[in-house]
Protein backbone atom coordinates (compact mmCIF):
# COMPACT_ATOMS: atom_id res chain seq x y z
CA UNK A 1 45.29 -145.78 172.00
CA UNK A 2 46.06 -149.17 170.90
CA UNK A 3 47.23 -149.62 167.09
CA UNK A 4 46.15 -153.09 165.72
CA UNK A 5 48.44 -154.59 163.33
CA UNK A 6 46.55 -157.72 162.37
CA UNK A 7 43.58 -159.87 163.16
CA UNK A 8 43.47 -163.08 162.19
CA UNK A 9 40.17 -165.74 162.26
CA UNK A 10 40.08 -169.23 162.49
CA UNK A 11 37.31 -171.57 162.58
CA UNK A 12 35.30 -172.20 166.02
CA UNK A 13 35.68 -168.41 167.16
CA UNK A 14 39.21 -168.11 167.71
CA UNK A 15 40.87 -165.06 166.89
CA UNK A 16 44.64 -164.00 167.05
CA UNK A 17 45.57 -159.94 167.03
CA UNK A 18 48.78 -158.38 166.72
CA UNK A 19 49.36 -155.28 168.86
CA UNK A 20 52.12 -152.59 168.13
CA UNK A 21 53.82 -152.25 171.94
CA UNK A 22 51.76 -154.92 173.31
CA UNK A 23 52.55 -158.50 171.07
CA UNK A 24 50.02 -161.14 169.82
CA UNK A 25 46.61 -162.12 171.77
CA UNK A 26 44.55 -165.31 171.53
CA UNK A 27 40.79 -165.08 171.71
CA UNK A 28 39.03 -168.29 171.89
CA UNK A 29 35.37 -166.97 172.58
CA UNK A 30 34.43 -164.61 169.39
CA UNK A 31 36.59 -161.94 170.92
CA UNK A 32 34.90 -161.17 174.57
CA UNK A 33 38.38 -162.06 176.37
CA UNK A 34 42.02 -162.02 175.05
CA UNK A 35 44.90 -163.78 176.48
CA UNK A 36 48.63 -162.54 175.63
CA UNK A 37 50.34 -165.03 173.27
CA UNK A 38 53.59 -164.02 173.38
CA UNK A 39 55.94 -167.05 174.12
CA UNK A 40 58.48 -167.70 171.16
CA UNK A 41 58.50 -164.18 170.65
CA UNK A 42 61.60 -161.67 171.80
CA UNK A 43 60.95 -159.13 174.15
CA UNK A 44 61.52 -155.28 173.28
CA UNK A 45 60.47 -152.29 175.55
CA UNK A 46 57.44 -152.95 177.03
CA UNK A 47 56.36 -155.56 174.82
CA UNK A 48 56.76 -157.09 171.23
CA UNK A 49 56.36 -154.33 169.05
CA UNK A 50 54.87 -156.16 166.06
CA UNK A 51 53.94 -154.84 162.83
CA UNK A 52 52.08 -157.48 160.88
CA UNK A 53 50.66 -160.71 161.08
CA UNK A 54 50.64 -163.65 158.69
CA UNK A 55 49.11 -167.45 159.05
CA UNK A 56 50.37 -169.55 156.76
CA UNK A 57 48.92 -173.03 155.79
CA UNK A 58 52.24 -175.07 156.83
CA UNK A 59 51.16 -174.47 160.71
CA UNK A 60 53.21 -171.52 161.47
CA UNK A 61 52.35 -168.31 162.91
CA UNK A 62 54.45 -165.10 161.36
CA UNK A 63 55.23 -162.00 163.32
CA UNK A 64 57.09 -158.67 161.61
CA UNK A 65 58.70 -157.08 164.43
CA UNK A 66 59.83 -153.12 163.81
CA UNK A 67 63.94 -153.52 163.67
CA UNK A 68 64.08 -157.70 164.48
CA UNK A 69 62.82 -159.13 161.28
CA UNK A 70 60.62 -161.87 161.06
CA UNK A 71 59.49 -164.42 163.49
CA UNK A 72 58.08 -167.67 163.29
CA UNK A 73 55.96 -170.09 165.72
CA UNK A 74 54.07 -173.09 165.43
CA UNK A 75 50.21 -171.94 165.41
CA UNK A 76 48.61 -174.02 167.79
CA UNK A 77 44.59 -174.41 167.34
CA UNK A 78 42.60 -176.51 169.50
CA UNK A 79 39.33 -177.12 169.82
CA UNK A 80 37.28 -177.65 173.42
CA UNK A 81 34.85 -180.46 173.02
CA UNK A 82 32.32 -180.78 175.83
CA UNK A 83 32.39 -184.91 176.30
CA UNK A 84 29.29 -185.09 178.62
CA UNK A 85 27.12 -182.48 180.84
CA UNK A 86 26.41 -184.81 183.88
CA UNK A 87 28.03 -182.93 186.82
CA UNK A 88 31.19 -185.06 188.13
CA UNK A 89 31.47 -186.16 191.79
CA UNK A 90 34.72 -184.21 191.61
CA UNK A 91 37.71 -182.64 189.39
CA UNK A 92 40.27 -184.59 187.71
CA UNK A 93 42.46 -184.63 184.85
CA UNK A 94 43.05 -187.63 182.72
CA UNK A 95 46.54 -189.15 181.48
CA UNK A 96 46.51 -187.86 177.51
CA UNK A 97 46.50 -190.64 174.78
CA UNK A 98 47.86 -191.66 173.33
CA UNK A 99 50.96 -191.38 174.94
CA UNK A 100 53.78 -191.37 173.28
CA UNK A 101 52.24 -189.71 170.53
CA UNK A 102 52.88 -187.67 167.28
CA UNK A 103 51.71 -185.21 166.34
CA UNK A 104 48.13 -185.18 168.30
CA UNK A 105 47.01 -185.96 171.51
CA UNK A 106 44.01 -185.57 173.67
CA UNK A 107 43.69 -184.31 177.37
CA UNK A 108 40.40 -185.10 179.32
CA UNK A 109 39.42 -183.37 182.27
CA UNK A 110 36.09 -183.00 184.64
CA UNK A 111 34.74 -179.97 186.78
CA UNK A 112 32.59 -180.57 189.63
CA UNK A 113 31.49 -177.08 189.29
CA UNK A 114 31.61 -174.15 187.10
CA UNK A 115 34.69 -172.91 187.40
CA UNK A 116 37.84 -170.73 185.71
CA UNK A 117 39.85 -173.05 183.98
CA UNK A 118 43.13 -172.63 182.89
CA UNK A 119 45.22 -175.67 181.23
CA UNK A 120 48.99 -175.07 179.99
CA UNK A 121 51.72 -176.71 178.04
CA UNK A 122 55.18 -176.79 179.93
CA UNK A 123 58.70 -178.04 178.13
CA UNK A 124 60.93 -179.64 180.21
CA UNK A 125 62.63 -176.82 181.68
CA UNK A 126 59.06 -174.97 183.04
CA UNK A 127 58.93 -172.85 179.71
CA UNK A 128 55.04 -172.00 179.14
CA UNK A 129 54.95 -173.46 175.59
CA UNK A 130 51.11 -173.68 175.22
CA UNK A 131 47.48 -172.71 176.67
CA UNK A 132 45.26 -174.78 175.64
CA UNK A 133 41.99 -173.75 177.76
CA UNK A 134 42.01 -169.76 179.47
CA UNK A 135 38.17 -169.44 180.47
CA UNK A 136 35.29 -170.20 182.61
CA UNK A 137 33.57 -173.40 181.88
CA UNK A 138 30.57 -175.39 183.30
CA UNK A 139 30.55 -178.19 185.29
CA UNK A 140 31.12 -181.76 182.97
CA UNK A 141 33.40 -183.51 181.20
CA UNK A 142 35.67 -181.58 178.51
CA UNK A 143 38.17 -182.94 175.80
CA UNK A 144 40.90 -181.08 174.23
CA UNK A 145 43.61 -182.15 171.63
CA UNK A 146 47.32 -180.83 171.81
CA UNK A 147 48.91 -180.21 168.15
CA UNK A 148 52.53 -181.17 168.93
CA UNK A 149 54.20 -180.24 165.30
CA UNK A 150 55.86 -177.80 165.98
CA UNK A 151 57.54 -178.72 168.98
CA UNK A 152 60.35 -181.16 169.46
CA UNK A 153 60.46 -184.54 170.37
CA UNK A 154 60.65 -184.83 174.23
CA UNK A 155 58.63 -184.84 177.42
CA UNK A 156 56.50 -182.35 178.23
CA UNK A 157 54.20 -181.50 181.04
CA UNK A 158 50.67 -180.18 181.44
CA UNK A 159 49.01 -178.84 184.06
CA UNK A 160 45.22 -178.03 184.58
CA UNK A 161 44.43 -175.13 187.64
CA UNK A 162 41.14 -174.12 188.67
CA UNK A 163 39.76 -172.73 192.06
CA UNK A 164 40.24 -175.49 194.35
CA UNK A 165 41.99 -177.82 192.25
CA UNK A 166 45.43 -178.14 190.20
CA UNK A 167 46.83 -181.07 189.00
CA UNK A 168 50.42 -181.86 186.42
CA UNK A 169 50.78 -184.88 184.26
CA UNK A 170 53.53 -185.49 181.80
CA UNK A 171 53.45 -186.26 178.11
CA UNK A 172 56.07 -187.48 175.39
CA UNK A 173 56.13 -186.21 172.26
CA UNK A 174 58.51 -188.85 169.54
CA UNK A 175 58.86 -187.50 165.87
């Protein structure tokens, strides 16, 4: 059995859950899939035993951890905006803009076909700092915008994999 320590709801369907043993989960689509949400967080057993969850308006997720306190993360919400539904000739990811930026910036991408997409957030050293997309999408044209405020200023990667198709491009974020 699975104890739930929190669920928290944000607007466009996206959900975040605490889990004792098992850590925070991110559900972008009403709850039908979760995907673990962990990074920030320490490690303990077989996972981040958490004991409550807290959003708080100045951006930052809250986690109470049995034993380790309190910890804090930025509390990244994005939003998937479906640019056009004309099938592309191919895939392809887009240089963000602007770039520099600060705080916000926006990613394009195209699928040629329907197709699991998965888009991450990577600090300098290859640290998983963000997913931004985790599902199955259409074919088209899709827009997404990376909240940078809570991260420091620096370059940072992103990378966009799908069957058939991965691509990197790098980002700087100046504060």
């Amino acid at each position: 059995m699975i104890e739930m320590c929190g669920l928290l709801q944000f607007p466009a369907a996206a959900y975040l859950q605490g889990q004792k043993d098992y850590g925070v989960y991110l559900s972008t689509n009403t709850g039908r899939s979760w995907n673990e949400w962990n990074f920030g967080f320490p490690a303990i057993g077989p996972g981040i035993i958490v004991s409550a969850l807290l959003n708080v308006a100045n951006g930052y997720l809250y986690a109470g951890n049995y034993g380790n306190s309190v910890w804090r993360r930025p509390l990244l919400q994005t939003g998937i905006t479906v640019i056009s539904p004309e099938v592309p000739e191919s895939f392809a990811l887009s240089q963000n803009y602007p770039n520099p930026f600060n705080p916000k910036t926006i990613i394009n991408y195209q699928l040629r076909i329907t197709n699991l997409v998965k888009l991450t957030v990577y600090d300098v050293l290859g640290h998983e700092v963000a997913t931004l997309v985790n599902e199955k999408q259409s074919a088209g044209t899709y827009q997404v915008e990376f909240d940078g405020s809570g991260f420091a200023s620096g370059v940072y990667f992103y990378k966009i994999v799908t069957e058939g198709f991965t691509d990197v491009k790098r980002m700087m974020l100046l504060k």
